[in-house]
Protein backbone atom coordinates (compact mmCIF):
# COMPACT_ATOMS: atom_id res chain seq x y z
CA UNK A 1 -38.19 46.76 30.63
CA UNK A 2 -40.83 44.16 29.89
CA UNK A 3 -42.92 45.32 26.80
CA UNK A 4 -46.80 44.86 26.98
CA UNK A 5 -48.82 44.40 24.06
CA UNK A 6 -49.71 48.34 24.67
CA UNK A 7 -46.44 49.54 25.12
CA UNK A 8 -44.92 48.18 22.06
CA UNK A 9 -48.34 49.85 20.10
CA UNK A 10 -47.25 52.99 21.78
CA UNK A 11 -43.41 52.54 21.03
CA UNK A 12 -44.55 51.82 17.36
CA UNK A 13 -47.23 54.21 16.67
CA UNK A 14 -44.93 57.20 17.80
CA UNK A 15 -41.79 56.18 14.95
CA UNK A 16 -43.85 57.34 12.02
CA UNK A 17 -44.71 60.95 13.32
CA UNK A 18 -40.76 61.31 14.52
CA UNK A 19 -39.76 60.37 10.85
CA UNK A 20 -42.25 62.59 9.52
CA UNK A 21 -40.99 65.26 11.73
CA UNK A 22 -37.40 64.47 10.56
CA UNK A 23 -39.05 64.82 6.90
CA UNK A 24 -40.94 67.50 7.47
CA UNK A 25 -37.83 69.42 9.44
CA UNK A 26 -35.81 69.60 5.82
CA UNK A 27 -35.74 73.12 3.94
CA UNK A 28 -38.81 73.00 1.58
CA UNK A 29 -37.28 73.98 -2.04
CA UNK A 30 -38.75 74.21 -5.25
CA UNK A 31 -37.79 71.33 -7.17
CA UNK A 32 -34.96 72.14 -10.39
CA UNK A 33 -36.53 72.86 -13.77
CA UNK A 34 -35.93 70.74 -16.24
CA UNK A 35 -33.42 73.03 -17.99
CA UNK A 36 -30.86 71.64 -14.85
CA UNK A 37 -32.39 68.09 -14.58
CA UNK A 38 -33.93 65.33 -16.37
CA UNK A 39 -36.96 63.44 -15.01
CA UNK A 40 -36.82 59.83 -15.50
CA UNK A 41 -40.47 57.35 -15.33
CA UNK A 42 -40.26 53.53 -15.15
CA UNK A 43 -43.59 52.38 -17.07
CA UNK A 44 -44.67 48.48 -16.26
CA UNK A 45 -40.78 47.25 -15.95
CA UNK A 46 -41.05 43.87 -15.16
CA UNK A 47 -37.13 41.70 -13.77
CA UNK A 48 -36.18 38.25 -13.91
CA UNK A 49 -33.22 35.95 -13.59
CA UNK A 50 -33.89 33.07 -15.32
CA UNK A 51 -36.85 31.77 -14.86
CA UNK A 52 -37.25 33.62 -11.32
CA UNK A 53 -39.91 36.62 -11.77
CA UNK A 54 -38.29 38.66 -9.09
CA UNK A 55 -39.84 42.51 -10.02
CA UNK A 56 -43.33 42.99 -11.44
CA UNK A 57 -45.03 45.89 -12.88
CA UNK A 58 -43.06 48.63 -11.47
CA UNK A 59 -44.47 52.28 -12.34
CA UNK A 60 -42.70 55.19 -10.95
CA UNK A 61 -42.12 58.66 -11.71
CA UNK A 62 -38.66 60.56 -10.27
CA UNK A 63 -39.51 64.31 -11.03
CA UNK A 64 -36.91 66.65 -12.19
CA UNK A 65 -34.01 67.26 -9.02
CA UNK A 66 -35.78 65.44 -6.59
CA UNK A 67 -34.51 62.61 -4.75
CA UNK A 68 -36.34 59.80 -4.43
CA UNK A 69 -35.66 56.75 -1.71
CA UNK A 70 -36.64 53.28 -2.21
CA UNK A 71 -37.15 51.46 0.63
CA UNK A 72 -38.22 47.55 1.53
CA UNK A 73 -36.91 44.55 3.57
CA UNK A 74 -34.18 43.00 1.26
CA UNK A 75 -34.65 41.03 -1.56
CA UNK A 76 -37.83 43.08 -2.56
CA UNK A 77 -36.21 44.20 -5.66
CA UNK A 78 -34.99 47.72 -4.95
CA UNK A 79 -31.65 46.85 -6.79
CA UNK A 80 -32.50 44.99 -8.96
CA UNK A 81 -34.99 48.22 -10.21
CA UNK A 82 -32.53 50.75 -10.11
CA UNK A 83 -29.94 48.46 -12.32
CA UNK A 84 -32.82 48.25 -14.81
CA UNK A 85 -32.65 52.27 -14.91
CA UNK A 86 -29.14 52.77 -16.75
CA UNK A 87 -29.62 48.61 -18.14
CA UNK A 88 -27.14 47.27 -15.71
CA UNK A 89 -29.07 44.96 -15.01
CA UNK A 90 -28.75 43.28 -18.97
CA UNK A 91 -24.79 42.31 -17.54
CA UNK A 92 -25.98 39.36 -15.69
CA UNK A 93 -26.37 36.39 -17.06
CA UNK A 94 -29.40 35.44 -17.34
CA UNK A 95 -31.33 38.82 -16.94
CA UNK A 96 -33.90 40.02 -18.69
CA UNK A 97 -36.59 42.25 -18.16
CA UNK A 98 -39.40 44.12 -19.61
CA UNK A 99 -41.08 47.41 -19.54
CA UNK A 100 -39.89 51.10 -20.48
CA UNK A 101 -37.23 53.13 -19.10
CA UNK A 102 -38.27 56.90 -20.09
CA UNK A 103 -35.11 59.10 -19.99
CA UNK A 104 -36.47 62.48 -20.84
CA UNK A 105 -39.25 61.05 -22.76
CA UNK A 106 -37.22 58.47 -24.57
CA UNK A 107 -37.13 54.87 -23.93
CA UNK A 108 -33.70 53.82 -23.15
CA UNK A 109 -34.56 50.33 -24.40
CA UNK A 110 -35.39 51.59 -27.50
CA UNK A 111 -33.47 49.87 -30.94
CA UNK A 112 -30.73 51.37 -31.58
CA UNK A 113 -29.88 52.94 -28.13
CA UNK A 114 -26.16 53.18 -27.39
CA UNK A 115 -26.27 51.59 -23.92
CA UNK A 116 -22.47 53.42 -23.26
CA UNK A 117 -24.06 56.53 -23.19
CA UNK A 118 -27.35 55.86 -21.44
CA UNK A 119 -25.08 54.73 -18.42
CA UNK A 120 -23.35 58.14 -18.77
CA UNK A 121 -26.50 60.29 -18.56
CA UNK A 122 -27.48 57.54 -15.83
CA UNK A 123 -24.64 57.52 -13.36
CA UNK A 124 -24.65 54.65 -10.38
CA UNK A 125 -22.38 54.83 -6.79
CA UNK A 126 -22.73 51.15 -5.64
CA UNK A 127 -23.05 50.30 -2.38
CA UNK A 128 -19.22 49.54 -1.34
CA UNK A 129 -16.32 52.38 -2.57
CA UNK A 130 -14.80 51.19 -5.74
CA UNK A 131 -11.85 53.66 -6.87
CA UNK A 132 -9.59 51.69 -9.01
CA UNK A 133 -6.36 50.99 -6.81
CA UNK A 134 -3.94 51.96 -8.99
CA UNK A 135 -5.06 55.08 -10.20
CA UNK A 136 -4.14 58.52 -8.01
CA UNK A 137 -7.28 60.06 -6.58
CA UNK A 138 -6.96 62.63 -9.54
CA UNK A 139 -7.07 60.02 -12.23
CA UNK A 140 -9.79 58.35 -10.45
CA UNK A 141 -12.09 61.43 -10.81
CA UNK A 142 -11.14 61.83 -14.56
CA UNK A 143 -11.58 58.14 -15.65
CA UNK A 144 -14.65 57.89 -17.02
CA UNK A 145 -13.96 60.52 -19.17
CA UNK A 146 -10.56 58.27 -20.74
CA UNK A 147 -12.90 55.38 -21.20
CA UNK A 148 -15.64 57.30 -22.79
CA UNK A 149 -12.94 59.42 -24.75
CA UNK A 150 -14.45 63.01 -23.95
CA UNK A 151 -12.66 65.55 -24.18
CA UNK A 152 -12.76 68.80 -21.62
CA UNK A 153 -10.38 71.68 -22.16
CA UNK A 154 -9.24 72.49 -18.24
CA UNK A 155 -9.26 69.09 -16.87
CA UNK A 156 -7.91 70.80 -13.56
CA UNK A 157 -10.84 72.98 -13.15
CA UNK A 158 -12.95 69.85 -13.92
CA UNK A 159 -11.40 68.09 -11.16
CA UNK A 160 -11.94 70.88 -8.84
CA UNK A 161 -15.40 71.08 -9.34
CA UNK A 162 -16.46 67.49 -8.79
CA UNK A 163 -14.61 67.19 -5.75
CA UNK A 164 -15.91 70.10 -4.50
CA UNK A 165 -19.24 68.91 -5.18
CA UNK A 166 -18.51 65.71 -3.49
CA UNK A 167 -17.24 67.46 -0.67
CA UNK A 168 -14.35 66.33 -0.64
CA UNK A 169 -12.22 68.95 -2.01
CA UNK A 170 -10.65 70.36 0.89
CA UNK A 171 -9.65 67.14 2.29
CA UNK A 172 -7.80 65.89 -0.93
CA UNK A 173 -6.44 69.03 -2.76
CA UNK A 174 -3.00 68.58 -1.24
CA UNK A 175 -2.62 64.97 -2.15
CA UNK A 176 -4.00 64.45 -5.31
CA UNK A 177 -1.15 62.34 -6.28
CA UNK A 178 -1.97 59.71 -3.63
CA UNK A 179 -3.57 56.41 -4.92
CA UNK A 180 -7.60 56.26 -4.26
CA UNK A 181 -7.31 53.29 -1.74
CA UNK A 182 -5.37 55.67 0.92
CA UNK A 183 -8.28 57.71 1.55
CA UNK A 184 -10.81 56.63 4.35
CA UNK A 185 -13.91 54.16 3.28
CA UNK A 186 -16.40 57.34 3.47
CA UNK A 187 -13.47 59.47 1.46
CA UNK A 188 -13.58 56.81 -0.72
CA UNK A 189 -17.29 56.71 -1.67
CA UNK A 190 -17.35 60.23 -2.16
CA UNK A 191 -14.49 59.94 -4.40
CA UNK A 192 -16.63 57.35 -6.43
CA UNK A 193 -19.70 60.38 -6.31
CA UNK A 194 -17.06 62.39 -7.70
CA UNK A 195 -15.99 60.30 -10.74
CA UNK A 196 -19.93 59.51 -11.29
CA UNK A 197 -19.87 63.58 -11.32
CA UNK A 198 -17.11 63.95 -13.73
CA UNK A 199 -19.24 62.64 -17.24
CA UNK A 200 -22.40 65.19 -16.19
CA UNK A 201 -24.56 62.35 -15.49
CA UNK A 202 -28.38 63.99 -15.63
CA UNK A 203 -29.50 61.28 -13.43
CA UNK A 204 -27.52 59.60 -10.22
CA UNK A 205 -28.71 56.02 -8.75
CA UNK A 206 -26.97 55.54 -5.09
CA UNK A 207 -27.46 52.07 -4.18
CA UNK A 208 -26.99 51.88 -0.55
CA UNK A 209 -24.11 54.20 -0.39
CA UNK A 210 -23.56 54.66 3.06
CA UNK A 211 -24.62 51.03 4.93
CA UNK A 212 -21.25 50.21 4.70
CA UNK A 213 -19.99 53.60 6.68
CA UNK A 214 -19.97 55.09 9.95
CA UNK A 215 -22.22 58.15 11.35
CA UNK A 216 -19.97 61.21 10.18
CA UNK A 217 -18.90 59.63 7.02
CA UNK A 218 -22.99 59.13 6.26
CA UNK A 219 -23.91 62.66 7.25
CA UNK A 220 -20.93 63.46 4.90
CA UNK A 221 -22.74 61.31 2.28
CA UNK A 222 -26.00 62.85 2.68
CA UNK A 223 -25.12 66.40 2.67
CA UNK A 224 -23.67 65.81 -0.87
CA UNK A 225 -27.06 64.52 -1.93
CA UNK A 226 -28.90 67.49 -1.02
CA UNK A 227 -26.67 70.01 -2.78
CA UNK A 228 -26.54 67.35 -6.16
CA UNK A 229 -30.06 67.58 -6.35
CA UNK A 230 -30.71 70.61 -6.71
CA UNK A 231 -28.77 69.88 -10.58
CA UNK A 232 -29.78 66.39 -10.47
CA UNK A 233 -32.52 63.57 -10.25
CA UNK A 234 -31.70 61.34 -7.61
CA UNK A 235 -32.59 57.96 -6.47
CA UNK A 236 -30.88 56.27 -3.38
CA UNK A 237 -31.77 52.53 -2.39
CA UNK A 238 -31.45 52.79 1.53
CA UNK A 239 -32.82 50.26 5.22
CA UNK A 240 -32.03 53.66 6.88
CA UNK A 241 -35.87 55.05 7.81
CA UNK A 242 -33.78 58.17 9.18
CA UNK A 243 -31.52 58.64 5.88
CA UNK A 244 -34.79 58.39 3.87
CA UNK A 245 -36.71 60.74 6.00
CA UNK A 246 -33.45 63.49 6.04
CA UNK A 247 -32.57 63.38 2.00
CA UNK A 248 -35.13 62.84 0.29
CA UNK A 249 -38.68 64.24 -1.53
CA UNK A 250 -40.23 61.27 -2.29
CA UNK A 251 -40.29 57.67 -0.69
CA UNK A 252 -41.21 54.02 -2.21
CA UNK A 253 -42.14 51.74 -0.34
CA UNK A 254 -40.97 48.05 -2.26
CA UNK A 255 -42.25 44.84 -0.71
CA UNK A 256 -42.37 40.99 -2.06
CA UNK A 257 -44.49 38.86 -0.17
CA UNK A 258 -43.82 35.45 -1.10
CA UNK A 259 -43.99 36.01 -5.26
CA UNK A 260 -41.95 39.02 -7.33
CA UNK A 261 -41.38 42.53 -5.68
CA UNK A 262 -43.83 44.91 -6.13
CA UNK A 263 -43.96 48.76 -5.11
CA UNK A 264 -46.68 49.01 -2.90
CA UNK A 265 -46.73 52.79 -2.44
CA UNK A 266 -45.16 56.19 -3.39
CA UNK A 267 -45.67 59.72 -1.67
CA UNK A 268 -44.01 62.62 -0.41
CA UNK A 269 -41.77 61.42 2.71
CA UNK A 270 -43.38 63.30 4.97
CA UNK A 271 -46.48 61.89 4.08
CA UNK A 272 -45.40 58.00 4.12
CA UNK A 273 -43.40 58.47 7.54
CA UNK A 274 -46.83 59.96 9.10
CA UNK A 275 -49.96 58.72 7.01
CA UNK A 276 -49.08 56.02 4.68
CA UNK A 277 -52.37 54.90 2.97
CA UNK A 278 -51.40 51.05 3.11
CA UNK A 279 -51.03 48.84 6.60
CA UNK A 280 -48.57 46.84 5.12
CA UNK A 281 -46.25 50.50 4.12
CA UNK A 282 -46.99 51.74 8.17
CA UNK A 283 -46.24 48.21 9.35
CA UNK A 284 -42.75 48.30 7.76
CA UNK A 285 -42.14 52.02 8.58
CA UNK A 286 -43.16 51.33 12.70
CA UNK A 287 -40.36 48.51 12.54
CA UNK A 288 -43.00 45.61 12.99
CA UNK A 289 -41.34 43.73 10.29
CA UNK A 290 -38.46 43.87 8.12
């Protein structure tokens, strides 16, 4: 088929209402209270490596158990932003940044922070599985809590509970005994939700959990995010315009056009799949670029 300048605006100008409809096709729910979730606000946080500016004046809200997606062509920053969230970003060297992190009103930044326990309120699944290899898949779940010495009285019923929330409980329960790296790669990634799970993390950063996995491992993924959020703030770095428009409440929309990255809009999903107020946000969305 030979595509005409009027066919491709046609093509384009009908993706946006089909994502909206995607969006706007989710259950409606009334977002957690704060009593189950903790909002977290980025105010004017500013990235660099070295001397490279590579994230300017980023100001976003995530609202009490709502997911949020980032989106942007790559190297806009969307990474880079959400390691700034539990200070990840601080382990390269290098890195530095500026700006406030706002973790139920308090800066997470602030002197005198322990950063150990700001990245166990903060939780992060990366974008490729990484249970340790030598650890069973029940020590796997249970390891953060060794190397941040807490102590739970039914460990068992611990377990139970993250991997059910993972949903993967019913695949594993008979072979908890089996190292991590037997399971599949999207058994694997939910086994790394489930260890993120196992500390109580308030808030969960997904960094492009599911690129690397394939259809029914993704929808396995993304059913998991629904139910977390509903105890949970969520943010999930994803290029999938479908995955964005399925799991989550809000979208931002990152871009860097030839200087740092910069978020160029933020809205209800519904409403940046089907009216985004900037050309450059609709441009991206309609796959003209990126």
């Amino acid at each position: 088929m030979i595509q005409t300048p009027e066919s491709e605006k046609a093509m384009s100008s009908t993706q946006p209402s089909s994502l909206a409809s995607v969006a706007n096709a989710r259950v409606e729910r009334t977002q957690a209270s704060s009593a189950i979730g903790t909002g977290l606000e980025a105010r004017g946080v500013h990235a660099w490596f070295g001397k490279n500016h590579v994230l300017a004046d980023i100001n976003l809200e995530f609202a009490a158990g709502s997911v949020t997606a980032l989106i942007g062509p790559s190297g806009c920053g969307k990474s880079t932003f959400i390691r700034t969230m539990n200070r990840m970003h601080e382990f390269i060297p290098g890195a530095a940044m500026a700006g406030q992190v706002l973790l139920d009103g308090k800066d997470v930044y602030a002197p005198g922070v322990d950063v150990t326990k700001i990245r166990l309120q903060i939780g992060m699944v990366f974008q490729k599985p990484n249970p340790f290899p030598s650890m069973t898949i029940g020590e796997n779940v249970l390891s953060g809590l060794k190397l941040a010495q807490i102590k739970v009285e039914n460990k068992d019923e611990l377990l139970e509970s993250c991997l059910v929330r993972a949903g993967l409980w019913n695949e594993v329960k008979d072979r908890l005994g089996a190292h991590g790296g037997s399971l599949s790669g999207g058994q694997q990634q939910r086994l790394c939700i489930a260890r993120a799970l196992a500390v109580s993390p308030q808030v969960l950063l997904m960094d492009e959990p599911c690129s690397a996995l394939d259809p029914g491992s993704t929808l396995r993924i993304e059913d998991t995010i629904r139910e977390l959020s509903d105890s949970m703030t969520i943010i999930i770095v994803t290029h999938n315009m479908q995955q964005a428009a399925r799991v989550s409440d809000y979208t931002a929309f990152f871009l860097s056009d030839g200087g740092p990255g910069e978020m160029i809009e933020v809205a209800r999903t519904s409403e940046i799949f089907s009216q985004p107020k900037d050309q450059r946000t609709e441009n991206y969305v309609t796959g003209r670029f990126g």
